[in-house]
Protein backbone atom coordinates (compact mmCIF):
# COMPACT_ATOMS: atom_id res chain seq x y z
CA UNK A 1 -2.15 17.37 -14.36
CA UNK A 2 -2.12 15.02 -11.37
CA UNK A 3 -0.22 12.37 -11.77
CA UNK A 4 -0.64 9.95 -8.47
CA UNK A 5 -3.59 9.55 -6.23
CA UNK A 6 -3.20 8.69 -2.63
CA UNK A 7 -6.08 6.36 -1.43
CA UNK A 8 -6.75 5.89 2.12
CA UNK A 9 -9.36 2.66 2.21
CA UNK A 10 -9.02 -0.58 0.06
CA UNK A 11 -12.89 -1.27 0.53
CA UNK A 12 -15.36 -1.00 -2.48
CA UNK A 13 -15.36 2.88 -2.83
CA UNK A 14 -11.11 2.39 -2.57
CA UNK A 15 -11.14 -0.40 -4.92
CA UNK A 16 -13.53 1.48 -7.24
CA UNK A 17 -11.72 5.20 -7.30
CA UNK A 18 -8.69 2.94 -7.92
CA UNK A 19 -9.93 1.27 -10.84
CA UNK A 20 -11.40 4.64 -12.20
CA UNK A 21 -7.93 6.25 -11.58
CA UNK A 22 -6.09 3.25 -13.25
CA UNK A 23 -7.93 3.33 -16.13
CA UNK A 24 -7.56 7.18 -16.71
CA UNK A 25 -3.51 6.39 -16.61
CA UNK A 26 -3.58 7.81 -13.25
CA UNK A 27 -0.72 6.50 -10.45
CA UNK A 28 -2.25 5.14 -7.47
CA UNK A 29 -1.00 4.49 -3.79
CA UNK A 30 -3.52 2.12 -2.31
CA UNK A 31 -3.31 1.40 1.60
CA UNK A 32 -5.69 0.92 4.46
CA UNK A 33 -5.41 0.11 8.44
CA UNK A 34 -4.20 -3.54 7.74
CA UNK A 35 -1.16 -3.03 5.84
CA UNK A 36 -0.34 -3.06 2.31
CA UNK A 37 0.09 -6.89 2.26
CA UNK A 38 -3.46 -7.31 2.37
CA UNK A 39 -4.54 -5.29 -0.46
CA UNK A 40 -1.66 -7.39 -2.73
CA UNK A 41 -4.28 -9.17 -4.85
CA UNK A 42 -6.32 -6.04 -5.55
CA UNK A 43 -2.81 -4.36 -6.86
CA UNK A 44 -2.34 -7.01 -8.94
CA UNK A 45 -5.78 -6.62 -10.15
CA UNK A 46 -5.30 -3.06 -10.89
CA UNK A 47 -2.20 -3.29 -12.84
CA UNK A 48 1.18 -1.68 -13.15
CA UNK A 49 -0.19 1.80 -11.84
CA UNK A 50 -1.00 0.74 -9.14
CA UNK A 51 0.92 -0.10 -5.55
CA UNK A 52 0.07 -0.92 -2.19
CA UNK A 53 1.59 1.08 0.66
CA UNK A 54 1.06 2.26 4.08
CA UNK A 55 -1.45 4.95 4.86
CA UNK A 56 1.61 7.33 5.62
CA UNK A 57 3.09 6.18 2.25
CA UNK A 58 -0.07 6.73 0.30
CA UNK A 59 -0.45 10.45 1.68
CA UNK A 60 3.56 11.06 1.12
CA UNK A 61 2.80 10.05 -2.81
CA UNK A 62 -0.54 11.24 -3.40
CA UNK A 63 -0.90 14.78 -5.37
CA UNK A 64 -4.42 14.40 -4.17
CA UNK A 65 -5.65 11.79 -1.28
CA UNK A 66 -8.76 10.27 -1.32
CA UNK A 67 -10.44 9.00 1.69
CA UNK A 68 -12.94 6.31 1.16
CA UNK A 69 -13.82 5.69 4.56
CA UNK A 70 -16.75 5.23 6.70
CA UNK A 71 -17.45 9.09 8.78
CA UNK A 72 -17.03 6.84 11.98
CA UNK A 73 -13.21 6.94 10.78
CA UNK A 74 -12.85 10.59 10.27
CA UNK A 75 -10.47 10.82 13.64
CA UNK A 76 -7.99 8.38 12.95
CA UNK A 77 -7.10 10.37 10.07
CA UNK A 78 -3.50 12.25 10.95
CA UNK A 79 -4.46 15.32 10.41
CA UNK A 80 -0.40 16.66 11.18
CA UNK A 81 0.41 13.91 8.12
CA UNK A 82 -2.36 15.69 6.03
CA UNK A 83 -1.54 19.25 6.22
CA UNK A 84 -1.33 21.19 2.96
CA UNK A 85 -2.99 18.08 0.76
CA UNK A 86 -6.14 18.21 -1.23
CA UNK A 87 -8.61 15.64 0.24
CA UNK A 88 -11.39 14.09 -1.39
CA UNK A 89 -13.97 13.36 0.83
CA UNK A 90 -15.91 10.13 0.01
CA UNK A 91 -17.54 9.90 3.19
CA UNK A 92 -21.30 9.75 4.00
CA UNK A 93 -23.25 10.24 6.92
CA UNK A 94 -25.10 7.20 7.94
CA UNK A 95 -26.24 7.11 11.64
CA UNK A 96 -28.83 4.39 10.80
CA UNK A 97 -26.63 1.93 10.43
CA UNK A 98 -25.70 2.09 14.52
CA UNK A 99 -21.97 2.61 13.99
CA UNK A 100 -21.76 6.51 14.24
CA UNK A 101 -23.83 9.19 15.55
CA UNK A 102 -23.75 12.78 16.46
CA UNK A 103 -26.28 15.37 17.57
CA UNK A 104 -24.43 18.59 15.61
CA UNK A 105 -24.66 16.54 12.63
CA UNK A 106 -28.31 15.39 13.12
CA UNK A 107 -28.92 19.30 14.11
CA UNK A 108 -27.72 20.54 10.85
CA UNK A 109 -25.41 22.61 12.84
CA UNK A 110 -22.81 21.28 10.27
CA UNK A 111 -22.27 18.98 7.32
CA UNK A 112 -20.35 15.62 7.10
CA UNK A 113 -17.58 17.13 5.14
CA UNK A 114 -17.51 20.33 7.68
CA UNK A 115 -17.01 17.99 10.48
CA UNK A 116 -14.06 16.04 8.35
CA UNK A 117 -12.61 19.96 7.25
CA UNK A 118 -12.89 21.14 11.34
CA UNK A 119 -10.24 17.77 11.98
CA UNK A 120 -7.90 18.24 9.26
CA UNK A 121 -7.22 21.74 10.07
CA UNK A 122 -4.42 22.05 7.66
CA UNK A 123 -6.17 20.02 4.77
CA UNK A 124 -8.46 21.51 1.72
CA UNK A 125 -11.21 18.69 1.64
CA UNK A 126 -13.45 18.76 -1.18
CA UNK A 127 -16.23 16.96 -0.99
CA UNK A 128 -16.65 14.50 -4.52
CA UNK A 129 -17.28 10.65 -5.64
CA UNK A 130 -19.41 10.09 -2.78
CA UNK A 131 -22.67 10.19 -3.99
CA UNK A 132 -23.00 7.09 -6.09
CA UNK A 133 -21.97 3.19 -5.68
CA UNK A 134 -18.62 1.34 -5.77
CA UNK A 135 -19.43 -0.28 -9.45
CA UNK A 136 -21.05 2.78 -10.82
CA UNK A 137 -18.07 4.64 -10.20
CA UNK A 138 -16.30 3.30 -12.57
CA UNK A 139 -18.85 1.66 -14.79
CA UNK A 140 -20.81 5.26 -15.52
CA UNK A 141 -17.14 6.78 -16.56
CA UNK A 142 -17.40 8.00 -20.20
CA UNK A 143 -14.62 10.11 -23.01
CA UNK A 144 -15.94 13.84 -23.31
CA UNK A 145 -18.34 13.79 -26.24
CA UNK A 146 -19.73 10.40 -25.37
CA UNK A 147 -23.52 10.79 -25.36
CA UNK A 148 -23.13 8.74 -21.90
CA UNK A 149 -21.53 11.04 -20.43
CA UNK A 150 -22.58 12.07 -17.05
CA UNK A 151 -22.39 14.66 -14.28
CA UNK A 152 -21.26 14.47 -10.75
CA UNK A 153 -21.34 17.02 -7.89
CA UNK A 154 -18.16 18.87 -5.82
CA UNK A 155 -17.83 20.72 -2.70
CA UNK A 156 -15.29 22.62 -1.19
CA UNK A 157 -14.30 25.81 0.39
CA UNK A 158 -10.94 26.37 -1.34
CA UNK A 159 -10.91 27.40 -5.28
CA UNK A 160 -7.66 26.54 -6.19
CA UNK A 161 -8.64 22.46 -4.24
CA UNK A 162 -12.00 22.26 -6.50
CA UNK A 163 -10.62 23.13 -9.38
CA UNK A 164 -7.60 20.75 -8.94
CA UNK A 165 -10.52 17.89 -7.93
CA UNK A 166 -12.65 19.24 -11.02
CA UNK A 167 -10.12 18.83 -13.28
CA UNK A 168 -9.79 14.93 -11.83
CA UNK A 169 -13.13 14.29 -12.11
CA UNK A 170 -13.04 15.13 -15.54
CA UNK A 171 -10.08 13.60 -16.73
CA UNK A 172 -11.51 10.28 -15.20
CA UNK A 173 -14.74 10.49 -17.10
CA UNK A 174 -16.99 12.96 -15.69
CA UNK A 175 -18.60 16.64 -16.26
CA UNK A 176 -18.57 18.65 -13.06
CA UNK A 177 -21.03 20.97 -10.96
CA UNK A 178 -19.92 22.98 -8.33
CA UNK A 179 -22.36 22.42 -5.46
CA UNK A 180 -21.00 25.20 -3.55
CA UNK A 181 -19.14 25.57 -0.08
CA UNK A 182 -18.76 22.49 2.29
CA UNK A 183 -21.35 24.04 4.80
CA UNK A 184 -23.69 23.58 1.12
CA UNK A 185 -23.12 20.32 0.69
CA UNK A 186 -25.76 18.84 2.51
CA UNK A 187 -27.48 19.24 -1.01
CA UNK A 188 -25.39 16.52 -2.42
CA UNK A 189 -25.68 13.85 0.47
CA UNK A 190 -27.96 11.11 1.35
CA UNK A 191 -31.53 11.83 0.64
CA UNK A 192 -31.32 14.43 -2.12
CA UNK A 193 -31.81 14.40 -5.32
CA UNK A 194 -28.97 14.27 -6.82
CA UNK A 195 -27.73 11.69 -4.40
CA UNK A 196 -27.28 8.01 -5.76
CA UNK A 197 -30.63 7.24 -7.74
CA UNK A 198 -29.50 9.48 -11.01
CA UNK A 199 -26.43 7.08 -11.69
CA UNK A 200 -28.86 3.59 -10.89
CA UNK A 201 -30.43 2.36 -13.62
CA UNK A 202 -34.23 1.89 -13.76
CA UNK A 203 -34.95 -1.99 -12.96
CA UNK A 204 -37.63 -3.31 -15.18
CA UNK A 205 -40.39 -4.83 -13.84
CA UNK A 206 -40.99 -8.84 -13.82
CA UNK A 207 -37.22 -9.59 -12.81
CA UNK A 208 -36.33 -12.11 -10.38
CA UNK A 209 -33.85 -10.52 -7.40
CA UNK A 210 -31.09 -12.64 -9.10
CA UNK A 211 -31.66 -11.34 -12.82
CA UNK A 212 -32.07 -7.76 -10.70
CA UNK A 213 -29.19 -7.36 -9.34
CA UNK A 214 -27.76 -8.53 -12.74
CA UNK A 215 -29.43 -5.93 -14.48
CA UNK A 216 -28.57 -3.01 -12.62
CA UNK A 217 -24.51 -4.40 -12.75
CA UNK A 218 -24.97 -4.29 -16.22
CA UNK A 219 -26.62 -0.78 -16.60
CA UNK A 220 -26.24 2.77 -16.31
CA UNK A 221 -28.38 5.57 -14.99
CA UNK A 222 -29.46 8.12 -17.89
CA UNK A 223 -26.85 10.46 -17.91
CA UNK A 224 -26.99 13.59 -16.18
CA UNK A 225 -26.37 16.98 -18.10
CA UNK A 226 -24.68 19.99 -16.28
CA UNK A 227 -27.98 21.92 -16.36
CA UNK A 228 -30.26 19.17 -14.70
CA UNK A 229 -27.30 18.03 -11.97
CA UNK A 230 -27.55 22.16 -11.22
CA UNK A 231 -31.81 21.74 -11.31
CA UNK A 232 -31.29 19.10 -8.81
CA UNK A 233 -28.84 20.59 -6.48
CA UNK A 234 -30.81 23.97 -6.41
CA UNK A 235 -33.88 22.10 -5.67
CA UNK A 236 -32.61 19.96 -3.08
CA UNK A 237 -34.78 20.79 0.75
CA UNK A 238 -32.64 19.80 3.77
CA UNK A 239 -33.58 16.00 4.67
CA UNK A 240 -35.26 15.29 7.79
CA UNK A 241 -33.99 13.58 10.02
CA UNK A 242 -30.39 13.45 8.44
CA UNK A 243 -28.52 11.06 7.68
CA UNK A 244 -28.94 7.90 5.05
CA UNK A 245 -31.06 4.97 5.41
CA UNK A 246 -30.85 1.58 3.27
CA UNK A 247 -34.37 1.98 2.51
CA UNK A 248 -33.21 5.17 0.55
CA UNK A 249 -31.07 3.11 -2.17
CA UNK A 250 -32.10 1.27 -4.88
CA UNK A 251 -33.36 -2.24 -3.81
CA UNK A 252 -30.69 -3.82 -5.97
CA UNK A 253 -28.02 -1.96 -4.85
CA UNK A 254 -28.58 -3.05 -1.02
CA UNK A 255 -29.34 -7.03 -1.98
CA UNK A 256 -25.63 -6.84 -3.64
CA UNK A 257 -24.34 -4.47 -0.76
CA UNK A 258 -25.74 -6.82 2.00
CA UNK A 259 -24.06 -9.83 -0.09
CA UNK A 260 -20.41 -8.42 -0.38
CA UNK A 261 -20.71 -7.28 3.49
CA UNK A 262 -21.28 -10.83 4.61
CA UNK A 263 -18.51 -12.29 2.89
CA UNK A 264 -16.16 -9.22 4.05
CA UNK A 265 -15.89 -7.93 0.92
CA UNK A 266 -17.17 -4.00 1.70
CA UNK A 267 -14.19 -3.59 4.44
CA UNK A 268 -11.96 -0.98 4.28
């Protein structure tokens, strides 16, 4: 079993695979570009499992390394400091949001993930815990046998990485589908099905945007069996154009996402 997970990004998707991996009785390294003093109050959030560190520190440690990062980052990751570790590849492809754009990704001549594998050359990325929010993370996470228990998608091109990731995943509180090869996994990014809107729970109607954004804190998405997360991968068509949009998340999710990103709170 893995023991210590190296996190690259103290943002929300850090902060939330930390608190997933903390509660599993996981070890976790938490650093980002700004130095481990500034993530101090999050460790001390997180408990006795977990520590702040440099990004060179968190790799060193990590038996697996998560990178939580917006795509834009993907080349400021050392790829030499890297070699030979399992990555988990949180990133999305956004180019609507102005930051990042490129045309081989908005050809389809590769995935996100790909274009993350092609850098670090030495690495095994697997592609996982990217396709729902911050707060669901950790909120959804359920004990085998709980009748909440949900299902979440991997990628990868190396056996022996996926089924190190898989057995993460489920250890953390999740079933596992593989989705296939990393050149595959544009059926598990933004726009498919299988992508965010399973793990968001349905809003009911009448709410104010306060008591909605309450709500769907507060609540799960039904859970996902093995079978239907596989119905919904197979049936996935490539999205056109590619890429993820705001106005493809739940209109919940982006009130509270626009609030934490003007008070800082969604940096990495």
């Amino acid at each position: 079993m893995t023991q210590t997970i190296g996190i690259i990004g103290s943002g929300l998707s850090g902060s939330g695979l930390a608190r997933l991996a903390v509660a599993a009785g996981y070890h976790v390294v938490l650093s980002n570009s700004r130095g481990p003093e500034t993530i101090s109050h999050l460790v001390e959030e997180l408990g006795p499992l977990a520590r702040a560190a440099t990004v060179e520190e968190a790799i060193e440690a990590g038996e697996l390394v998560a990178i939580p990062l917006p795509l834009a980052n993907f080349e400021a990751l050392s790829a030499g400091e890297l070699a030979g570790k399992v990555v988990i590849d949180q990133t999305n492809y956004y180019p609507s949001a102005g930051e990042f754009r490129r045309a081989d990704l908005d050809a389809g001549e590769l995935t996100s993930s790909e274009l993350v594998q092609r850098h670090l050359r030495d690495s095994k990325v697997v592609k996982a815990f990217h396709n729902l929010d911050w707060h669901h993370l950790s909120f959804n996470a359920r004990p085998v046998g709980d009748p909440g228990r949900t299902t979440l998608p991997i990628a990868g091109d190396d056996p022996a990485a996926k089924e190190l990731v898989t057995r993460f995943v489920e250890s953390v509180g999740y079933d596992v589908v593989d989705a296939g090869s990393l050149a595959d996994s544009w059926r598990v990014e933004p726009n498919t099905p299988i992508y965010f809107w399973p793990y968001a729970p349905t809003i009911p109607n009448g709410l104010t945007e306060d008591e909605e954004k309450k709500y769907y804190l507060e609540h799960a998405g039904e859970p996902l069996s093995r079978e239907k997360a596989r119905e919904l991968i197979d049936k996935a068509e490539r999205p056109s154009p590619i890429g993820g949009t705001l106005d493809g998340l739940p209109p919940a999710h982006v009130a509270i996402f626009l609030e934490l990103a003007s008070a800082g709170t969604w940096q990495r």
